[in-house]
Protein backbone atom coordinates (compact mmCIF):
# COMPACT_ATOMS: atom_id res chain seq x y z
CA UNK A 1 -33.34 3.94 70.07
CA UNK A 2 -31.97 0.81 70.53
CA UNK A 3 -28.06 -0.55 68.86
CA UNK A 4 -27.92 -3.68 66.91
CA UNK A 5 -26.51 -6.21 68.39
CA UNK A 6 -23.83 -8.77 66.70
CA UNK A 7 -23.74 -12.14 68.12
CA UNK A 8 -21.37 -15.05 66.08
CA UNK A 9 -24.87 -17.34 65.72
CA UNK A 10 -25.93 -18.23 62.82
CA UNK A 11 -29.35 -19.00 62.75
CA UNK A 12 -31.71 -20.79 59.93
CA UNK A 13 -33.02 -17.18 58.57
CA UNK A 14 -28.78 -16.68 58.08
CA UNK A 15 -28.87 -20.10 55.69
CA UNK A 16 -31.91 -19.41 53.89
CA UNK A 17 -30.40 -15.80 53.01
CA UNK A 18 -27.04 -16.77 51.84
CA UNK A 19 -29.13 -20.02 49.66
CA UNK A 20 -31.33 -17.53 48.00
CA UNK A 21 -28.80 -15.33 47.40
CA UNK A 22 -26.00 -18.05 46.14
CA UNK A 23 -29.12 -19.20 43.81
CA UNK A 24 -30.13 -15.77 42.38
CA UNK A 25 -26.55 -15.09 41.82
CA UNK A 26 -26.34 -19.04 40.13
CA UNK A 27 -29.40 -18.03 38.31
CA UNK A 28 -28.91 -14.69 36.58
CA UNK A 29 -24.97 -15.63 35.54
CA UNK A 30 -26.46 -18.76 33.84
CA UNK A 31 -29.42 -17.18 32.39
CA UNK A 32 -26.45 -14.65 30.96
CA UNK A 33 -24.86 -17.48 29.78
CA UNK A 34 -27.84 -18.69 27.71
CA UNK A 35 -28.69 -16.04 26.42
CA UNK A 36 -25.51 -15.03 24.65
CA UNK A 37 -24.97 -18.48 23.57
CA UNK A 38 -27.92 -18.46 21.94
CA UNK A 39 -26.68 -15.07 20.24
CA UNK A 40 -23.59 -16.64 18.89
CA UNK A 41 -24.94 -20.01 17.43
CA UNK A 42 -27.48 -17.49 15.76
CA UNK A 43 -24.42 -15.77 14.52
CA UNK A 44 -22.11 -18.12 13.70
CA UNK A 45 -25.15 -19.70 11.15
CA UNK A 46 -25.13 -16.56 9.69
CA UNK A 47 -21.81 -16.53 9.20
CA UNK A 48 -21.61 -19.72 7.79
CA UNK A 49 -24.44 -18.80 5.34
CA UNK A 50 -22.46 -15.74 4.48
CA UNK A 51 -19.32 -17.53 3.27
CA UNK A 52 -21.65 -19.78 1.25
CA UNK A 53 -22.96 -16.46 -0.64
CA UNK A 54 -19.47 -15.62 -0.86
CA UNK A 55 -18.48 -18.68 -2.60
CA UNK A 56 -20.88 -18.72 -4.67
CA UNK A 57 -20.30 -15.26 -5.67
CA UNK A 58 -16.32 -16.24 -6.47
CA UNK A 59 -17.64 -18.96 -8.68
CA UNK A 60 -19.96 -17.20 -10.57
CA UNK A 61 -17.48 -14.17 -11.10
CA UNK A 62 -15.11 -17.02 -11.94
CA UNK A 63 -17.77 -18.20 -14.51
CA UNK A 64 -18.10 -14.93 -15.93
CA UNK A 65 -14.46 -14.36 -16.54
CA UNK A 66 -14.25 -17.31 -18.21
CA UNK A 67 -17.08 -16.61 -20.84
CA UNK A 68 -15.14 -12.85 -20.90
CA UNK A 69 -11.85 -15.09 -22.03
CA UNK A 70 -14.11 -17.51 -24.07
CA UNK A 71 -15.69 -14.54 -26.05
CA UNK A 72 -12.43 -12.89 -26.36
CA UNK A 73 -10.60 -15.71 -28.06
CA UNK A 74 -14.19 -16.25 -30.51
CA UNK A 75 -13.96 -12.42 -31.39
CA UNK A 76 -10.06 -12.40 -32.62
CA UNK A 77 -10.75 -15.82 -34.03
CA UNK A 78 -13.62 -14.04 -36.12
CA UNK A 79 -11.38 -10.48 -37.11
CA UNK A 80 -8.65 -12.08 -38.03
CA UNK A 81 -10.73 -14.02 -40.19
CA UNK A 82 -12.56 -11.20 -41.70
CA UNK A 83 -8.79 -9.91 -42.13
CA UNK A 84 -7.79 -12.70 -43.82
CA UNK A 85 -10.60 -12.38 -46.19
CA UNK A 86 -10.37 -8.70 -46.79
CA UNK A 87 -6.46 -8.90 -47.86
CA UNK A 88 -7.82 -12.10 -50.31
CA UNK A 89 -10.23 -9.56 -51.55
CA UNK A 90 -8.21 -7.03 -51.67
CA UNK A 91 -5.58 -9.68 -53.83
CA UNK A 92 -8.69 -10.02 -56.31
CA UNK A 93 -9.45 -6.29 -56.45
CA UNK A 94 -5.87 -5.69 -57.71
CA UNK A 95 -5.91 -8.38 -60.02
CA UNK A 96 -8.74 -7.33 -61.62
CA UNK A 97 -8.04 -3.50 -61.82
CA UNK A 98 -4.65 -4.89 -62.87
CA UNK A 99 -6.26 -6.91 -65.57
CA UNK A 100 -8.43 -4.34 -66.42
CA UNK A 101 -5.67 -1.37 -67.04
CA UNK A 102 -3.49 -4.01 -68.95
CA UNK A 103 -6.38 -4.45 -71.64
């Protein structure tokens, strides 16, 4: 069996080994590189369609409360009216039985 033996030539076979090698390395990091950049764009429009939902969302729970505050001003606008006319009724009522009992 023979030994190898190490000489300090380098030959062409040397170059073209160290070329394809620098370019497969080049290759597969930037082919990495693509391929997660492409990953985040896709995720940073999703992101940026999420916090579009989200606003909308706080507006329409905004809206909502509102109507809620809107609807609770209407309602004690309308029982205190209906109070208002029950104490005038009952006003009338006592006149009445008071008018009555007098006679």
């Amino acid at each position: 069996m023979e030994t190898p033996v190490v000489t300090n030539k380098i030959e062409l076979g040397h170059i073209l080994q160290a070329g394809i090698l620098v370019v497969t390395v080049g290759g597969a990091v930037l082919g990495g590189y693509l391929a997660i950049q492409g990953q985040v764009s896709i995720q940073g429009q999703s992101i940026v369609v999420l916090q579009q939902e989200q606003i909308q969302t706080i507006k329409w729970m905004q809206q909502i409360q509102d109507e809620q505050q809107t609807m609770k001003k209407d309602t004690n606008s309308a029982l205190s009216n209906i109070n208002e006319k029950l104490v005038e009724l009952r006003i009338i009522m006592g006149t009445v039985r008071d008018g009555v009992v007098r006679k």
